[in-house]
C-alpha atoms as a PDB file:
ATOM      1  CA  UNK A   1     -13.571 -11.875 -10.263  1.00  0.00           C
ATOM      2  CA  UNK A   2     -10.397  -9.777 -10.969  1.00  0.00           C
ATOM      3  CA  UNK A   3      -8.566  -9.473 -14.189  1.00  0.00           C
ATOM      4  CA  UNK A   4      -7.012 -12.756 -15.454  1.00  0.00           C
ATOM      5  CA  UNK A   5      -4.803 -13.036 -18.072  1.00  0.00           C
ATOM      6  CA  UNK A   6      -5.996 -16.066 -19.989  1.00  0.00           C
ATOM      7  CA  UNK A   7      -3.727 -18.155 -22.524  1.00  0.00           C
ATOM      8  CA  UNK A   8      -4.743 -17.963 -25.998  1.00  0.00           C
ATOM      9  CA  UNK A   9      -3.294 -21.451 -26.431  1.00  0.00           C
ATOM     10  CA  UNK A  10      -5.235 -23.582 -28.915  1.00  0.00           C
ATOM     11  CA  UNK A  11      -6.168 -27.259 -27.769  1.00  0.00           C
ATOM     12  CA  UNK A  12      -7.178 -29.760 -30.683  1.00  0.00           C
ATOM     13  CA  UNK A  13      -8.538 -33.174 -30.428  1.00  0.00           C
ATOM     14  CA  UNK A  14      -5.248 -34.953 -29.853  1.00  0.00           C
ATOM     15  CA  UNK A  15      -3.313 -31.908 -27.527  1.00  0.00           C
ATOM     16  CA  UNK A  16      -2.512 -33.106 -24.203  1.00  0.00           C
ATOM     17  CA  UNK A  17      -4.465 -32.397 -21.215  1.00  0.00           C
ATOM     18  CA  UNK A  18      -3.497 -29.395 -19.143  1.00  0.00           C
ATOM     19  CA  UNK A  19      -2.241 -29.631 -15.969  1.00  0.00           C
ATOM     20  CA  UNK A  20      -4.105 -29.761 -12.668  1.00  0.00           C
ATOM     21  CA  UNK A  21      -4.580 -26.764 -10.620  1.00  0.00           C
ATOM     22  CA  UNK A  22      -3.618 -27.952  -7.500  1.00  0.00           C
ATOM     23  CA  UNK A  23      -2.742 -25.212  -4.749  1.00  0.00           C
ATOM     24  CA  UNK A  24      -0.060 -25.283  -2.241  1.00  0.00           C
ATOM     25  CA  UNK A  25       0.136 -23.591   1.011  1.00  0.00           C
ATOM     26  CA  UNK A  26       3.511 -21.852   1.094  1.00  0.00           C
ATOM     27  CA  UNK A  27       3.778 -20.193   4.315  1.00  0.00           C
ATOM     28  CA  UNK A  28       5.287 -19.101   6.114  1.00  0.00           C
ATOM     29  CA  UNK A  29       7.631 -17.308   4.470  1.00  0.00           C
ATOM     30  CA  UNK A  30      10.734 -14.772   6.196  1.00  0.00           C
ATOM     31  CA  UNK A  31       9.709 -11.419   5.114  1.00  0.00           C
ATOM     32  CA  UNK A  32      12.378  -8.677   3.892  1.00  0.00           C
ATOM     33  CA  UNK A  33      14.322  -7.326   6.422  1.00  0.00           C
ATOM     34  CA  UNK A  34      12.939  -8.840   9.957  1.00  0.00           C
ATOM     35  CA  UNK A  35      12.103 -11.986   8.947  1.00  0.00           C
ATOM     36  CA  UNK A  36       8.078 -11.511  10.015  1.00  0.00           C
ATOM     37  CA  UNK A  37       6.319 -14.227   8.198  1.00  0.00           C
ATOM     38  CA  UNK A  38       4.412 -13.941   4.957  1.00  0.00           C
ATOM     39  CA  UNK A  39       1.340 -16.644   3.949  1.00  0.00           C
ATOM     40  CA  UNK A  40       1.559 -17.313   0.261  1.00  0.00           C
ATOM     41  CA  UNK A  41      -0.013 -19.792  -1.877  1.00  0.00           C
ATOM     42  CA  UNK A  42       1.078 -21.143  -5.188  1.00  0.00           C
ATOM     43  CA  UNK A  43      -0.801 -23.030  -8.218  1.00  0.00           C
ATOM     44  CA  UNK A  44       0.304 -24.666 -11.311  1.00  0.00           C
ATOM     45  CA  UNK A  45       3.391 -24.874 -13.532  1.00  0.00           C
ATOM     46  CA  UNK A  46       5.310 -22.435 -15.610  1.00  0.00           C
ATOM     47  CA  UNK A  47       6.324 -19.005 -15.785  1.00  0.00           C
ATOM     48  CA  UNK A  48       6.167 -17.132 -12.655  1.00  0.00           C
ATOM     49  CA  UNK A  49       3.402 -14.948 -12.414  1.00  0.00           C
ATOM     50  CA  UNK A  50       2.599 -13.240  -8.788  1.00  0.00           C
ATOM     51  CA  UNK A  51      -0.235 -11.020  -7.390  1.00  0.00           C
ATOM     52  CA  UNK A  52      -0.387  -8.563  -5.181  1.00  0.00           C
ATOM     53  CA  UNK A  53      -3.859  -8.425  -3.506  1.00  0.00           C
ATOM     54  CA  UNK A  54      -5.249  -4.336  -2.582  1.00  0.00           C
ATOM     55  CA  UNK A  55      -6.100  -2.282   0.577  1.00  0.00           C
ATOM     56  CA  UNK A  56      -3.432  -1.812   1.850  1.00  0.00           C
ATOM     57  CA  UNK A  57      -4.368  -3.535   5.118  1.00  0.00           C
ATOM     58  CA  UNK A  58      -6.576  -6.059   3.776  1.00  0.00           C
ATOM     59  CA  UNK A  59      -5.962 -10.286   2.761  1.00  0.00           C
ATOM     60  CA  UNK A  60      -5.340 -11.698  -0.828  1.00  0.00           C
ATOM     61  CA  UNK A  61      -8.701 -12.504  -2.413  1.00  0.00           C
ATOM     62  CA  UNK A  62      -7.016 -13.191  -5.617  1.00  0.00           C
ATOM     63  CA  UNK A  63      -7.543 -16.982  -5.402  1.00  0.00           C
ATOM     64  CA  UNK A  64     -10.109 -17.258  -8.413  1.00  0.00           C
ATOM     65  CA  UNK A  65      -7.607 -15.510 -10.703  1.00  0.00           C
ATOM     66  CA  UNK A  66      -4.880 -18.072  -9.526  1.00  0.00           C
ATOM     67  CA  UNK A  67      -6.845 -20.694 -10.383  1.00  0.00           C
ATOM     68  CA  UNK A  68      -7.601 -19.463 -13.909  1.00  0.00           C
ATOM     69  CA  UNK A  69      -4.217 -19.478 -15.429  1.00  0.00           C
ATOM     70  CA  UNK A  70      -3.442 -22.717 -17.603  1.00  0.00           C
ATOM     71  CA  UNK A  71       0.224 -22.181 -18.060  1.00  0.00           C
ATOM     72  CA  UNK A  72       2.132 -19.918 -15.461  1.00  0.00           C
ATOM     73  CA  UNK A  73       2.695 -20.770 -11.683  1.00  0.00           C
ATOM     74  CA  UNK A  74       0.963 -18.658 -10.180  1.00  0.00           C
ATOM     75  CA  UNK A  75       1.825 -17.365  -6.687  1.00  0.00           C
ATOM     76  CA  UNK A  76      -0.635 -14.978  -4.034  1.00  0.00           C
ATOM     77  CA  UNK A  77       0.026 -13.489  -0.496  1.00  0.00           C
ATOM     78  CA  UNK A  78      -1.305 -11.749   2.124  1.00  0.00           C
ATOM     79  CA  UNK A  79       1.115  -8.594   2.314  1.00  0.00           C
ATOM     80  CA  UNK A  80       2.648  -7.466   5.861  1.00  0.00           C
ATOM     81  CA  UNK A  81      -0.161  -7.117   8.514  1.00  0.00           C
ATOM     82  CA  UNK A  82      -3.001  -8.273   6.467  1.00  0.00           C
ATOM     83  CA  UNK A  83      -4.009 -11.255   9.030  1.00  0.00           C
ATOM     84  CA  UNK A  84      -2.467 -14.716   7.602  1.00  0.00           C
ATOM     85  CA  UNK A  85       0.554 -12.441   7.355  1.00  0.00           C
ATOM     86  CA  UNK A  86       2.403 -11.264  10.593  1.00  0.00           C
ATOM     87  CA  UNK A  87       0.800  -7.666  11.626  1.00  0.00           C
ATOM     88  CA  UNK A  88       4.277  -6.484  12.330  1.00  0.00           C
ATOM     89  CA  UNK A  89       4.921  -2.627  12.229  1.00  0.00           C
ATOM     90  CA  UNK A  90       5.978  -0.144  10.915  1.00  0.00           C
ATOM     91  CA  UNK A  91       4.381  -0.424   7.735  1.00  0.00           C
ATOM     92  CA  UNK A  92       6.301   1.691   4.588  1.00  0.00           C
ATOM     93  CA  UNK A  93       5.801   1.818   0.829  1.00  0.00           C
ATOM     94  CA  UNK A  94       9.285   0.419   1.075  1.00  0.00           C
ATOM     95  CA  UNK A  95       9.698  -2.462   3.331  1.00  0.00           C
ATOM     96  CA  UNK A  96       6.146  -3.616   1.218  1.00  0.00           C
ATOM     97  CA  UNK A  97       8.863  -4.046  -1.727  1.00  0.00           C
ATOM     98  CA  UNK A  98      11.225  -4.987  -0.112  1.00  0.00           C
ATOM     99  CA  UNK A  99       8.201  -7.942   1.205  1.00  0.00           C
ATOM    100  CA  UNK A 100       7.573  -7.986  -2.589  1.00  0.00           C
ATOM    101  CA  UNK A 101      11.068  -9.436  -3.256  1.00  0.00           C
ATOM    102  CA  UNK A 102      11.403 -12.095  -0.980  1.00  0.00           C
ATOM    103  CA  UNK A 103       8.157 -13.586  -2.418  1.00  0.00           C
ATOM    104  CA  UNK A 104       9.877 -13.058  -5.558  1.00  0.00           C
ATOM    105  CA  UNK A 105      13.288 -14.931  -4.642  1.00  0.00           C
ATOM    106  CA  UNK A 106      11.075 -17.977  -2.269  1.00  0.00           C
ATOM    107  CA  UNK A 107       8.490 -18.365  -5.015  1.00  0.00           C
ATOM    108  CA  UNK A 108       9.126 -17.186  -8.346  1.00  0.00           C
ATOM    109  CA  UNK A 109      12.704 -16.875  -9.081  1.00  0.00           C
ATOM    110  CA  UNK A 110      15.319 -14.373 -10.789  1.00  0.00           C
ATOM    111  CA  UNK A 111      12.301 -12.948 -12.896  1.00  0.00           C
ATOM    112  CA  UNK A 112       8.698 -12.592 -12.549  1.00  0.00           C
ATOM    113  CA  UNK A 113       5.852 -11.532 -14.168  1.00  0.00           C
ATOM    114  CA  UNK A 114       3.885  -8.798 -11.618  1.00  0.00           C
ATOM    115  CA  UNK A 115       0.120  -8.095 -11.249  1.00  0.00           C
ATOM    116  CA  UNK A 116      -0.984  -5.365  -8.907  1.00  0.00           C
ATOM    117  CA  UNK A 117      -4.929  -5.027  -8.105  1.00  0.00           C
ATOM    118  CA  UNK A 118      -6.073  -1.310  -6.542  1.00  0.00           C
ATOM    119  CA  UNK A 119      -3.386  -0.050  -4.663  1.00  0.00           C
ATOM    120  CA  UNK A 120      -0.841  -2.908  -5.106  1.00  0.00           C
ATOM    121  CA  UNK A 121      -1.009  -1.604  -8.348  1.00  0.00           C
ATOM    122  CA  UNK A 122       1.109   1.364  -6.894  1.00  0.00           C
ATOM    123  CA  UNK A 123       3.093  -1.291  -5.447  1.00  0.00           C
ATOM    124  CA  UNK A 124       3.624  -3.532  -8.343  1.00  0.00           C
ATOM    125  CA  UNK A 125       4.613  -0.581 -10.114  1.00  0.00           C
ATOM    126  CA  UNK A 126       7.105   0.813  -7.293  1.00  0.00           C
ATOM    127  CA  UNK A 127       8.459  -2.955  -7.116  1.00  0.00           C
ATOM    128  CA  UNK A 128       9.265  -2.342 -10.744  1.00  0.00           C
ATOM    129  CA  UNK A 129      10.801   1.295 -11.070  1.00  0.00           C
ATOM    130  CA  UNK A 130      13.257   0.047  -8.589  1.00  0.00           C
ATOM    131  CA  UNK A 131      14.205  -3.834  -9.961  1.00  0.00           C
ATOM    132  CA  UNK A 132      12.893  -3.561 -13.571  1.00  0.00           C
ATOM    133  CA  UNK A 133      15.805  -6.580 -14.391  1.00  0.00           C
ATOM    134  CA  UNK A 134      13.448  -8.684 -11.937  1.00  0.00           C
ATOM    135  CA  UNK A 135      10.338  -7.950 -13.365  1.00  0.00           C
ATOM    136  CA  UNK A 136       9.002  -9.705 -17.408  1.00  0.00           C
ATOM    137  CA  UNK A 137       5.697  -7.766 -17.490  1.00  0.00           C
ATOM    138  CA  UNK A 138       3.593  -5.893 -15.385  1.00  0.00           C
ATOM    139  CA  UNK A 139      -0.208  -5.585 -15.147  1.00  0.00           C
ATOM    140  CA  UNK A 140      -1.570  -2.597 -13.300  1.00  0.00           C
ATOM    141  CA  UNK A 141      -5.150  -3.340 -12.418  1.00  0.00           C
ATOM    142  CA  UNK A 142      -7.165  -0.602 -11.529  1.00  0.00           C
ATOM    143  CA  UNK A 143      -4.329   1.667 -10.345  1.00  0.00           C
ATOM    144  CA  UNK A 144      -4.963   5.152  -8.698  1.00  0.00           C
ATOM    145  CA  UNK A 145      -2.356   6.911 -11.478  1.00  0.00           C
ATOM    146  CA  UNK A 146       0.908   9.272 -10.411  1.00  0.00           C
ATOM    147  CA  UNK A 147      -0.584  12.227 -10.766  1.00  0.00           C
ATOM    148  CA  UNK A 148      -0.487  14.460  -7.356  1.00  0.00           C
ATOM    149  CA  UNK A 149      -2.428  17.649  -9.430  1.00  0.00           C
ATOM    150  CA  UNK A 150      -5.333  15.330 -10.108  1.00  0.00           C
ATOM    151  CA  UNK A 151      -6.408  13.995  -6.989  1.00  0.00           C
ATOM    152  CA  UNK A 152      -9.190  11.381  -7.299  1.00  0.00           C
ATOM    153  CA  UNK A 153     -10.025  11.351  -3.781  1.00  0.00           C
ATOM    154  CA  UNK A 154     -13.158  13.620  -3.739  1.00  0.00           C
ATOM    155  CA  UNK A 155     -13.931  11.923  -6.847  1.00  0.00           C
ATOM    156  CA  UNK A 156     -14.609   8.805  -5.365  1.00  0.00           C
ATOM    157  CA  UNK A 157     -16.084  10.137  -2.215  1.00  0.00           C
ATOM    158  CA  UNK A 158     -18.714  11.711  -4.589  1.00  0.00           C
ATOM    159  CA  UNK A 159     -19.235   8.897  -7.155  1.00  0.00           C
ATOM    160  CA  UNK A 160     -19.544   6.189  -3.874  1.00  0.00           C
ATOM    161  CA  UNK A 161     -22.902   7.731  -2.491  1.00  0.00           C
ATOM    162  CA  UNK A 162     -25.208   7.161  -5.470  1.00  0.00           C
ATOM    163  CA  UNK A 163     -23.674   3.534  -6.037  1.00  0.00           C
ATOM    164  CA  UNK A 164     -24.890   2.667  -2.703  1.00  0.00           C
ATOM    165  CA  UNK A 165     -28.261   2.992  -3.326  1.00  0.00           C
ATOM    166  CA  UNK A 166     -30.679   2.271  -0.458  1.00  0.00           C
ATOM    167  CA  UNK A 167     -27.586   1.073   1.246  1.00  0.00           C
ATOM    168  CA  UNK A 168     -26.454   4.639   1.898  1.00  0.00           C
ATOM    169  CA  UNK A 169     -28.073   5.182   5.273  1.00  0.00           C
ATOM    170  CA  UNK A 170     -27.016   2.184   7.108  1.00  0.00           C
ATOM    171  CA  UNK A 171     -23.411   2.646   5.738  1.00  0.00           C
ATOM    172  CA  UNK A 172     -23.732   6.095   6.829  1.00  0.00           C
ATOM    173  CA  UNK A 173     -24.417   4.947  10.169  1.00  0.00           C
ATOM    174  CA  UNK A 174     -21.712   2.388  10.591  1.00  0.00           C
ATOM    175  CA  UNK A 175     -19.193   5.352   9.441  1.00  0.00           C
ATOM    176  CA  UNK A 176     -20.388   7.451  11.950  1.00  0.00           C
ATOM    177  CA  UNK A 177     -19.302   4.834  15.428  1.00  0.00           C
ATOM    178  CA  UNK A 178     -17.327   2.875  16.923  1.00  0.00           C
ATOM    179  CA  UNK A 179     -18.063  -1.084  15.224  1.00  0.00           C
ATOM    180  CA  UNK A 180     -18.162  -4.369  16.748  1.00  0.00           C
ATOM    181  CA  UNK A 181     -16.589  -6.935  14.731  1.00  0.00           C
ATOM    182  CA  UNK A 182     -19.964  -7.643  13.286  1.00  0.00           C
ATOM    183  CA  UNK A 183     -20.999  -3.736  12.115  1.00  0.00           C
ATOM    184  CA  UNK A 184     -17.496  -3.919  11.165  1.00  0.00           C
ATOM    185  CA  UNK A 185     -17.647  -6.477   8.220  1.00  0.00           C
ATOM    186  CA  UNK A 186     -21.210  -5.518   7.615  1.00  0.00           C
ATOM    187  CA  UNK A 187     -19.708  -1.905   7.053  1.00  0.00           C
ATOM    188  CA  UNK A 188     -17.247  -3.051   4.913  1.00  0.00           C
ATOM    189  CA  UNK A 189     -19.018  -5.666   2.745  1.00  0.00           C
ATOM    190  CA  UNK A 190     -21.777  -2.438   2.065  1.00  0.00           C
ATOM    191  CA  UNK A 191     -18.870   0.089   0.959  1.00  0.00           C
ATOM    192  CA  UNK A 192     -17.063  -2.959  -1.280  1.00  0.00           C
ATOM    193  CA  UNK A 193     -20.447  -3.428  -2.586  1.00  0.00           C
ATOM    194  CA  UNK A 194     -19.769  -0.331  -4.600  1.00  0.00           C
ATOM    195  CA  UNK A 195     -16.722  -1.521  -6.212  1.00  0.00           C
ATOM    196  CA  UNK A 196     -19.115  -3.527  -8.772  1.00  0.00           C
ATOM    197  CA  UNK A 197     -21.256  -2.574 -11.623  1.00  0.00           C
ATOM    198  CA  UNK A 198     -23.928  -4.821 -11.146  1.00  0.00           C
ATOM    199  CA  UNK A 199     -26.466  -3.743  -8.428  1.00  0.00           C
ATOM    200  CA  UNK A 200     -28.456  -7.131  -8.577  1.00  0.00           C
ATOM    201  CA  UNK A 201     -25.237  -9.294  -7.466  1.00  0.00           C
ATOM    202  CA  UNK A 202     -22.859  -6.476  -5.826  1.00  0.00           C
ATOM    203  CA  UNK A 203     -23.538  -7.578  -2.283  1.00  0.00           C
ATOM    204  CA  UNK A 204     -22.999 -11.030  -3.247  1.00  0.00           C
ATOM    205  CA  UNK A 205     -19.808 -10.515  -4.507  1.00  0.00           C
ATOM    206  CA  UNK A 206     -18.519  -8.220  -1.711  1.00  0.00           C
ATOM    207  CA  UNK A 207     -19.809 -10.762   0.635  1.00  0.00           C
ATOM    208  CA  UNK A 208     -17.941 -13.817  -1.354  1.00  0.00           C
ATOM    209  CA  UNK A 209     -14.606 -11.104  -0.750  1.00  0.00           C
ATOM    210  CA  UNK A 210     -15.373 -11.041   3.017  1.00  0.00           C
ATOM    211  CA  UNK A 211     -15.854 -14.449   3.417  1.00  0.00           C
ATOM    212  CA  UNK A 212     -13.989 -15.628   5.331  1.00  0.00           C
ATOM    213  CA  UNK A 213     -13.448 -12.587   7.591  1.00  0.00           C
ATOM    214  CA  UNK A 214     -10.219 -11.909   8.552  1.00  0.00           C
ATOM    215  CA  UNK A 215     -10.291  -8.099   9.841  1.00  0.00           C
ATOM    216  CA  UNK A 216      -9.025  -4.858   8.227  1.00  0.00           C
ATOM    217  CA  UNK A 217      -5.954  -3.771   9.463  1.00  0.00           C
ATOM    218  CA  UNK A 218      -6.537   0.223   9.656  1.00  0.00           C
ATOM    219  CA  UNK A 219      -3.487   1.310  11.194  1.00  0.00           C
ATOM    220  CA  UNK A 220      -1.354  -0.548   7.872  1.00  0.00           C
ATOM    221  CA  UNK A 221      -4.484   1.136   5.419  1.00  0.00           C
ATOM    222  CA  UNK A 222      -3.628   4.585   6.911  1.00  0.00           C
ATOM    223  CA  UNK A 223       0.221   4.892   6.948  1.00  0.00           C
ATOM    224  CA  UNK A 224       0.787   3.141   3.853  1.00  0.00           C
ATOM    225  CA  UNK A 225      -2.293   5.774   2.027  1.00  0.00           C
ATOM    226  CA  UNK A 226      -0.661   8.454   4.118  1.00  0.00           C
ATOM    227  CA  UNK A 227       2.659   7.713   2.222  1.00  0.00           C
ATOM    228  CA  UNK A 228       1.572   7.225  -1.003  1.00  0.00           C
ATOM    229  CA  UNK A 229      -0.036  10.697  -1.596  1.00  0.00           C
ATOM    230  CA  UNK A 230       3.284  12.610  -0.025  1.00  0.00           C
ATOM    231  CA  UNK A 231       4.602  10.194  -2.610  1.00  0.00           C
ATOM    232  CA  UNK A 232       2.836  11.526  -5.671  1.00  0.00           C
ATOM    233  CA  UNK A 233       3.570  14.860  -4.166  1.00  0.00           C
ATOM    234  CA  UNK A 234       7.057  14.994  -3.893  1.00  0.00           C
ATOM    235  CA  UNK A 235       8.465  12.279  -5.918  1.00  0.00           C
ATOM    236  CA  UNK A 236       8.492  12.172 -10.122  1.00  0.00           C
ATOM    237  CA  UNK A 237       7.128   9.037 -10.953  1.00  0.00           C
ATOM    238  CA  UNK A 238       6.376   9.958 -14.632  1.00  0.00           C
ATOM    239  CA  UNK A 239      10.101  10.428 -15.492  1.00  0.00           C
ATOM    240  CA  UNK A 240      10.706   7.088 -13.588  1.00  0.00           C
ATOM    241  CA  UNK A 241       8.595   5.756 -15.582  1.00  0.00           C
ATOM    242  CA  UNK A 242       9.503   6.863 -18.891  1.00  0.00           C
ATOM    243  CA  UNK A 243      12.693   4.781 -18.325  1.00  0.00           C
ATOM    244  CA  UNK A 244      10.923   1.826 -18.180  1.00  0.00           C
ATOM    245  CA  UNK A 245      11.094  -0.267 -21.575  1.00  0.00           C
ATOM    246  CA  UNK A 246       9.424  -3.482 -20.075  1.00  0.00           C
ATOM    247  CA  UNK A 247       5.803  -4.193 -21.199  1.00  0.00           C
ATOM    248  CA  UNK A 248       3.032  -2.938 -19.179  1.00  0.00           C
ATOM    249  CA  UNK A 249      -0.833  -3.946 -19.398  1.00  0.00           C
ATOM    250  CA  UNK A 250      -3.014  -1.266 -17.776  1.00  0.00           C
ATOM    251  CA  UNK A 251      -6.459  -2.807 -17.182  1.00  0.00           C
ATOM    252  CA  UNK A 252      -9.840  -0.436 -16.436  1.00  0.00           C
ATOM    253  CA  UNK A 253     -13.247  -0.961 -15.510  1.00  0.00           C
ATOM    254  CA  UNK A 254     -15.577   1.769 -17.450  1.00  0.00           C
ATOM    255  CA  UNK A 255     -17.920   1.626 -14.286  1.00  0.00           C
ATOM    256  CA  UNK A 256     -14.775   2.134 -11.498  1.00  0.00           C
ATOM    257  CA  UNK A 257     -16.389   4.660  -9.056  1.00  0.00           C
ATOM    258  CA  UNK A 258     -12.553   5.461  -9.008  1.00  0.00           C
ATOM    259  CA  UNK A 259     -12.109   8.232 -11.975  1.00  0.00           C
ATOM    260  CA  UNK A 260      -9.902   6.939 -14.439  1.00  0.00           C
ATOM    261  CA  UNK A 261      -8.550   9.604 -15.690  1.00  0.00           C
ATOM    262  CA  UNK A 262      -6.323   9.374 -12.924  1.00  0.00           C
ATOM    263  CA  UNK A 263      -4.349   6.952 -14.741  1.00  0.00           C
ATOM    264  CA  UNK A 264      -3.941   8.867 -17.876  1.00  0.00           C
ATOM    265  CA  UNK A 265      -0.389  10.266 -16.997  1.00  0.00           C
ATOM    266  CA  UNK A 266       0.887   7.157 -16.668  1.00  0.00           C
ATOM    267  CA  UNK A 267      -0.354   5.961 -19.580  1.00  0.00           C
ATOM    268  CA  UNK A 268       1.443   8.497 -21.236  1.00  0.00           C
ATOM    269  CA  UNK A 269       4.149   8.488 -19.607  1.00  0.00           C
ATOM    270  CA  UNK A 270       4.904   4.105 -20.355  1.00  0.00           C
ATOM    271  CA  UNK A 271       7.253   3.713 -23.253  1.00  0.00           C
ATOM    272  CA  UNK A 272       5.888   0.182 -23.802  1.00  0.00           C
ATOM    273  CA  UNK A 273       2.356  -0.518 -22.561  1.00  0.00           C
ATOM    274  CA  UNK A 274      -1.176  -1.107 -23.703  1.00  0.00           C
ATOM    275  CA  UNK A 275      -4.757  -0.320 -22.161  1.00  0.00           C
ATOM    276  CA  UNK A 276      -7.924  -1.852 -21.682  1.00  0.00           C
ATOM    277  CA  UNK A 277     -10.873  -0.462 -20.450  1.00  0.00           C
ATOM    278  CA  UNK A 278     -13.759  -3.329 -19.807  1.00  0.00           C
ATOM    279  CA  UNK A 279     -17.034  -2.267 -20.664  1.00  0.00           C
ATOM    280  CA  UNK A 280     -19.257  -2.351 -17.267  1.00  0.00           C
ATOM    281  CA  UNK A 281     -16.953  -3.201 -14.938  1.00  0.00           C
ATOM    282  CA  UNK A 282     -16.215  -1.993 -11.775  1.00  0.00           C
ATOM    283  CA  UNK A 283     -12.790  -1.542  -9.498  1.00  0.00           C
ATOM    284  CA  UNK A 284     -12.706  -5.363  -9.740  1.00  0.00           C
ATOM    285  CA  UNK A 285     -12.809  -6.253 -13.580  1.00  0.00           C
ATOM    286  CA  UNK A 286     -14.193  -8.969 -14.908  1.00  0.00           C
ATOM    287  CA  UNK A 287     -12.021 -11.920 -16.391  1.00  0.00           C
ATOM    288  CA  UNK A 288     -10.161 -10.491 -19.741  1.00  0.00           C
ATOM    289  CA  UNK A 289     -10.493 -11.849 -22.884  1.00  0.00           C
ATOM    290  CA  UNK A 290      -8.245 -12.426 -25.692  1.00  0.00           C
ATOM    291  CA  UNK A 291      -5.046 -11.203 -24.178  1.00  0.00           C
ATOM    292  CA  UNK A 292      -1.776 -12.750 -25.334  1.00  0.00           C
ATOM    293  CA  UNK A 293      -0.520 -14.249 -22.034  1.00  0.00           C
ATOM    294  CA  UNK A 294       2.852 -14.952 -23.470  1.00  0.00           C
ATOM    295  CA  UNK A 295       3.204 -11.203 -23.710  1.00  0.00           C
ATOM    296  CA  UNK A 296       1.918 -10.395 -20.296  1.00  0.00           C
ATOM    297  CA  UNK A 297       2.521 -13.591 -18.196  1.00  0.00           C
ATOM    298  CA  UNK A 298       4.841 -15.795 -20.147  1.00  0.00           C
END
């Protein structure tokens, strides 16, 4: 569903098998500074590798991208107040690192690899400004960008209206009131809907995402969004960035209703990275091909 970084590992006749996928529930696990409890779940064997679902305020629905990886052990969570997680307050750009790192030092060890999906991709990025000696690689999955003179807000506002379709009105109306729990996930499987290229099989895959339900926690969505954007405002990411001299994958979808021109400053701003943008994909790109994994996830 999401971006996977796929082994290019060759397998002749006589290689031995790889290993099993087999999943483990982790949880709970003490979170940074208050020991609230964080649900993670780990697959496989070798390097660390660890996602960071988006939102904020939603669950990890990263579990068919863990279960693609042949040769890392790979580890997902639901971040602070996102439902198998504790909904414990008050939730900061900061204590989500600091969240970040004890999955790091329970799960994946002195030094991970990082992928960041939507808005963790802010996160995953933030994580690694401020610990770059914990962090091999990062991939920034359609990110949001650094730059606080280009906002993409309106952009998306705009662009989600027309991808809608004959969808708009009812969404329109479950916008407009108060929701049960039922409007509520039929409100957001219609907007998520938008988030993929493919208008014959869009609902289906925002309704795999919301299945099973597990509630959107607004009050984390809106302080942690609230922070970000006085973040971009105030704070210079691009010269924080410039320092960094670990490898960075930034992956695109052509067909993101999110501009992506959003991202270019910190594409230019990366010493070390390199950038894919996947023909006809959407917010959630499909799974990437012929990507060294040893560079990105080894």
């Amino acid at each position: 569903m999401v971006a996977a970084i796929r082994p290019s590992v060759q397998r002749g006749d006589n290689a031995p098998p790889a290993p099993p996928r087999l999943g483990r529930a982790l949880g709970p696990i003490p979170g940074a500074d208050d020991n609230s409890h964080l649900w993670a779940e780990q697959f496989g064997i070798g390097p660390p590798l660890v996602l960071c679902h988006g939102g904020p305020g939603l669950w990890d629905y990263l579990d068919p991208v863990a279960r693609l990886h042949d040769s890392t052990r790979t580890t997902r969570w639901d971040q602070r107040g996102c439902e198998r997680s504790q909904r414990r307050g008050p939730y900061s750009v900061a204590r989500f690192v600091a969240d970040l790192d004890a999955v790091r030092d329970h799960l994946a060890g002195p030094r991970m690899a990082l992928m960041g999906h939507s808005w963790s991709a802010h996160l995953a990025l933030r994580y690694t400004i401020e610990h770059p000696e914990r962090v091999s690689h990062l991939i920034y999955v359609s990110g949001t960008g650094i730059d606080p003179e280009r906002g993409r807000h309106p952009h998306y506002k705009r662009n989600l209206r027309p991808r809608l379709g004959q969808h708009l009105d009812r969404w329109e109306a479950l916008s407009a009131r108060t929701r049960t729990p039922t409007e509520e996930r039929e409100w957001a499987v219609l907007q998520w809907s938008a988030d993929f290229a493919d208008h014959g099989s869009a609902l289906q895959h925002a309704e795999r995402m919301a299945t099973p339900w597990l509630g959107i926690n607004h009050d984390c969505n809106q302080a942690i969004n609230a922070e970000v954007r006085q973040e971009l405002g105030h704070n210079d990411l691009a010269t924080r960035c410039r320092a960094l001299e670990l490898p960075v994958l930034i992956i695109d979808g052509t067909e993101d209703i999110r501009p992506r021109w959003a991202v270019d400053s910190l594409h230019q701003a990366l010493a070390n990275n390199q950038r894919i943008s996947l023909a006809g994909s959407g917010h959630l790109p499909c799974v990437l091909h012929r990507v060294e994994a040893n560079r990105y996830a080894g």
